[in-house]
Protein backbone atom coordinates (compact mmCIF):
# COMPACT_ATOMS: atom_id res chain seq x y z
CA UNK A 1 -76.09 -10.22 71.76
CA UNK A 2 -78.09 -13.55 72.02
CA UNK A 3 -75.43 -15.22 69.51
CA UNK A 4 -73.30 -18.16 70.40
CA UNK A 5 -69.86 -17.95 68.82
CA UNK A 6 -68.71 -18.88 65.92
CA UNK A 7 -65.86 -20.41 63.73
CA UNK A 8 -64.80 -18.83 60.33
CA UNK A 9 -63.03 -20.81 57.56
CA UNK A 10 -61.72 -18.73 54.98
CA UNK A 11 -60.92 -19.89 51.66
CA UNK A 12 -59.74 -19.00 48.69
CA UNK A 13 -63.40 -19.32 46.88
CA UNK A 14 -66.03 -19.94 50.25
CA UNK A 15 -66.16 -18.66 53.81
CA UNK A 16 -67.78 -21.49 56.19
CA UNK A 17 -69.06 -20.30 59.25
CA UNK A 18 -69.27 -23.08 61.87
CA UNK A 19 -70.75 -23.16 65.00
CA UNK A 20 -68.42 -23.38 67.88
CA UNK A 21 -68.65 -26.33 69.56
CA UNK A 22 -65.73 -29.24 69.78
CA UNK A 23 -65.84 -31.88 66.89
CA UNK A 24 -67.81 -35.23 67.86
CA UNK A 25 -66.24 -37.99 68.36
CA UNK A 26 -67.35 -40.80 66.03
CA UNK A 27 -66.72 -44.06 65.83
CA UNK A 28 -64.74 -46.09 63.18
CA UNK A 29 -65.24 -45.15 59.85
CA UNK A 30 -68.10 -47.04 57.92
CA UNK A 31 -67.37 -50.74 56.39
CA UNK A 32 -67.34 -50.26 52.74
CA UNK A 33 -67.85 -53.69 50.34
CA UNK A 34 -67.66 -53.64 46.87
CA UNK A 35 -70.81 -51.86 45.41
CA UNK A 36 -72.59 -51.33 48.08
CA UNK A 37 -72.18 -47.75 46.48
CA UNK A 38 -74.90 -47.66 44.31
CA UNK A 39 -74.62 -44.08 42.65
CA UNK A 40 -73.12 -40.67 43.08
CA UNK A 41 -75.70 -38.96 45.72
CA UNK A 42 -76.45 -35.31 45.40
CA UNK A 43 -75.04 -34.73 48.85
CA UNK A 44 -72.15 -36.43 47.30
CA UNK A 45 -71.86 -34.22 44.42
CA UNK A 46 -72.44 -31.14 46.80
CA UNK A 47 -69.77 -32.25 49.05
CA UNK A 48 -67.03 -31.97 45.96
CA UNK A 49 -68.37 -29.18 44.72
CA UNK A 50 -67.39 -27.60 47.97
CA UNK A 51 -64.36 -29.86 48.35
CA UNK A 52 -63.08 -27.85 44.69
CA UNK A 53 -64.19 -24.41 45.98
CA UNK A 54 -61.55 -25.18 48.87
CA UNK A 55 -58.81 -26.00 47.11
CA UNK A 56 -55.29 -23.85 47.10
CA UNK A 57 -55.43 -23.45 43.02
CA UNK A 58 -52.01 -20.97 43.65
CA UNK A 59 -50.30 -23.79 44.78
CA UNK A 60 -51.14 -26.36 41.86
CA UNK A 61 -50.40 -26.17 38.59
CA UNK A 62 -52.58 -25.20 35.84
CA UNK A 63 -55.30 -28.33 35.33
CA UNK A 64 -55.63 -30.46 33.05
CA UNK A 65 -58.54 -32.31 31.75
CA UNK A 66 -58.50 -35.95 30.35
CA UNK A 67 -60.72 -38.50 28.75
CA UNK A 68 -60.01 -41.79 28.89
CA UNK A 69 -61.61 -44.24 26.50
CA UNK A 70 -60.87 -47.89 25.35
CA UNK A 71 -62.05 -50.09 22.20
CA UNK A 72 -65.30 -51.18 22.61
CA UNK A 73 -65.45 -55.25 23.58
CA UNK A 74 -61.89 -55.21 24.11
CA UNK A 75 -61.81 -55.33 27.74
CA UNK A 76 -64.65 -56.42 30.38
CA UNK A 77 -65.96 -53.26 32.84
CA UNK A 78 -63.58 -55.31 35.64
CA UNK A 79 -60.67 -55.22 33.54
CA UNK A 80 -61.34 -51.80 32.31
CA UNK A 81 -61.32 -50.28 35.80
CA UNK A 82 -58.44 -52.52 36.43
CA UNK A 83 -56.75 -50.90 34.00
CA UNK A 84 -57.91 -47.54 35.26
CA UNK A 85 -57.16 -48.05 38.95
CA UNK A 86 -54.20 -50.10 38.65
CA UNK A 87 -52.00 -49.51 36.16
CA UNK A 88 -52.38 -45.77 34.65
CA UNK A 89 -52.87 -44.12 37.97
CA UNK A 90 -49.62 -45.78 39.08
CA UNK A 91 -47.90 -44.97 36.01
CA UNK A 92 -49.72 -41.03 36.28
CA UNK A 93 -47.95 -40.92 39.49
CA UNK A 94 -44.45 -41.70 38.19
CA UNK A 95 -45.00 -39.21 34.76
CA UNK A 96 -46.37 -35.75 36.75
CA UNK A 97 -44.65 -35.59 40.08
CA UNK A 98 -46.53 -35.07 43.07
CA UNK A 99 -49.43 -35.40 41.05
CA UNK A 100 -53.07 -34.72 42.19
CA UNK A 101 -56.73 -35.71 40.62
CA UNK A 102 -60.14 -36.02 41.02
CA UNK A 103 -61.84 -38.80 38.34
CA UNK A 104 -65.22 -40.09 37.60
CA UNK A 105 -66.20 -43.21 35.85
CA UNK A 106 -69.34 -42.47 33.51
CA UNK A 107 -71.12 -45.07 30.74
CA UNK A 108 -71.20 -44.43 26.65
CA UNK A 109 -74.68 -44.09 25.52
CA UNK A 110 -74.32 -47.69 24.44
CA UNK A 111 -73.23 -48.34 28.63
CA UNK A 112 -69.73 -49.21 28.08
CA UNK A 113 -67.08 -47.39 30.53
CA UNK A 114 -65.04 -44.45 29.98
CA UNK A 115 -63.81 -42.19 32.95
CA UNK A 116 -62.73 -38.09 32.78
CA UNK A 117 -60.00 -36.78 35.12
CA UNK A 118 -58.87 -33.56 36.18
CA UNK A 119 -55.30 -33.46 37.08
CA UNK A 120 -53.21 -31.14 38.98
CA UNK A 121 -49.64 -30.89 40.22
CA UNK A 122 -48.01 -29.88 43.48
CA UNK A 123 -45.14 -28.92 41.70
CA UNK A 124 -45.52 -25.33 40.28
CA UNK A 125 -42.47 -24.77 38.14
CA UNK A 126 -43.54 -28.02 35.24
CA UNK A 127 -46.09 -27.26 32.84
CA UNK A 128 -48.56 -30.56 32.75
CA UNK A 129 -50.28 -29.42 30.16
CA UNK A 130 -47.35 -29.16 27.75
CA UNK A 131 -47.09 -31.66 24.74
CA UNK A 132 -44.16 -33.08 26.79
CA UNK A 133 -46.49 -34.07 29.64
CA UNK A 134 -49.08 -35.34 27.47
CA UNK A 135 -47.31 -37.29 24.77
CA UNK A 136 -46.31 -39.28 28.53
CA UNK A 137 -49.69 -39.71 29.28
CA UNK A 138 -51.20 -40.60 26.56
CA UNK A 139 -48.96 -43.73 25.60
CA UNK A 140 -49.19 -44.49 29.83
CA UNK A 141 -52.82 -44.79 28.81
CA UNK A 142 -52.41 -46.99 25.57
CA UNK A 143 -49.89 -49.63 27.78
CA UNK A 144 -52.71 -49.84 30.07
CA UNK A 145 -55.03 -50.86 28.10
CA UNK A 146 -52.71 -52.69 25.85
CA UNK A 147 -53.76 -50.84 22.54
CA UNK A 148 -50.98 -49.15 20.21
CA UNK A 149 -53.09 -49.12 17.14
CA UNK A 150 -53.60 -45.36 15.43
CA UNK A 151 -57.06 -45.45 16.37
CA UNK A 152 -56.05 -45.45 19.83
CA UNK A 153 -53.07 -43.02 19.29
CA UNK A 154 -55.36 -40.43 18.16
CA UNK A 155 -59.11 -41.23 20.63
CA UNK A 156 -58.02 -43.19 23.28
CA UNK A 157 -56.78 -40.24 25.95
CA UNK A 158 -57.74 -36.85 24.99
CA UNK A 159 -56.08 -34.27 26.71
CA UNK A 160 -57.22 -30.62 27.14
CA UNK A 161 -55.70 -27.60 29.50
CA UNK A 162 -58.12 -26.04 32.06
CA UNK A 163 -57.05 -22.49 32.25
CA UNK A 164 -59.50 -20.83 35.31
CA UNK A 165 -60.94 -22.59 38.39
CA UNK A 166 -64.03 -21.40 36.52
CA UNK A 167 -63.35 -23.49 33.71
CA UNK A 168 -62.43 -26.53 36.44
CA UNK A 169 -65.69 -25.84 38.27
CA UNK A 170 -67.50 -26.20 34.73
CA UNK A 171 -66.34 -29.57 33.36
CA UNK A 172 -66.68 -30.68 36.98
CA UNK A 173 -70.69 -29.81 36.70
CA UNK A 174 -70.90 -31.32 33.18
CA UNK A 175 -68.40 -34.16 33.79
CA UNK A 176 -68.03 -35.37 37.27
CA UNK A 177 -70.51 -33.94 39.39
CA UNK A 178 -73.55 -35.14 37.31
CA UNK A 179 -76.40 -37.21 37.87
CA UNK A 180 -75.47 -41.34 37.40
CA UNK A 181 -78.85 -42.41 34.93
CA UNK A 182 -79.22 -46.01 35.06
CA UNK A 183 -76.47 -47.39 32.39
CA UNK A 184 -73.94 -45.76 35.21
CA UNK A 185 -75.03 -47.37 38.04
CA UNK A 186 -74.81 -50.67 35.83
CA UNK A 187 -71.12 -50.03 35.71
């Protein structure tokens, strides 16, 4: 009776309800520099946890989880997140079509830079998770960082199959979503 009306968003894991009113109008989007993002904000980390509880999982593929790691003093944090950035996402992009991620940087304990990534695909029929998909990503990994040693064959890029949004929404709490300490904000 005294209630103002209201917008429902249904999906597949959370209903939102909204009021309804028409969207603001804001201005342009904030000026970003380089690290003036200091660390990963808890509204930040709620934000993606909701962001995940909204996506279409029946139209992806079944997720994959990777760690990417390097040889210690081989590369600077720049170049390592060059590396990152630059060259494997590009060449992730040309492997899994219509590929899909989310990906966090996070320090060692001794504060050098690896970063996790959940990956997803857009195209329902491959299987990213088969030995096919991740022989391909793994030596995409090792040109990036320019290391084709066994060590790196075998603990570079470790590859593991998500089989449940529950088990996405898990490594996402323990991998992605958690709190920086201050090694990560150092990186």
């Amino acid at each position: 009776q005294n209630s103002k009306p209201v917008v429902l968003r249904v999906y597949e894991r959370e209903i939102q309800v909204l009021p309804n009113v028409p969207p603001r109008k804001t201005d342009k989007m904030p000026l970003r520099r380089k690290g003036d993002i200091k660390h990963f904000s808890k509204s930040s980390r709620l934000r993606l946890m909701r962001k995940l509880n909204r996506v279409q999982s029946q139209l992806l593929t079944e997720p994959i989880f990777i760690t990417l790691t390097h040889r210690h003093g081989s590369h600077t944090n720049e170049e390592f997140q060059h590396c990152f950035l630059k060259s494997f996402l590009t060449r992730l992009k040309e492997i899994v079509p219509e590929a899909c991620w989310i990906w966090r940087l996070e320090p060692h304990r001794n504060g050098k830079p690896h970063y996790h990534l959940i990956a997803w695909s857009f195209r329902k029929k491959i299987t990213i998770s088969s030995e096919f998909y991740a022989r391909k990503i793994r030596k995409a990994w090792r040109d990036s960082i320019n290391q084709h040693d066994r060590a790196a064959e075998l603990y570079s890029c470790k590859i593991e199959p998500l089989g449940s949004h529950k088990k996405v929404m898990s490594y996402v709490s323990k991998y992605v979503a958690k709190e920086d300490d201050h090694k990560g904000q150092e990186i």
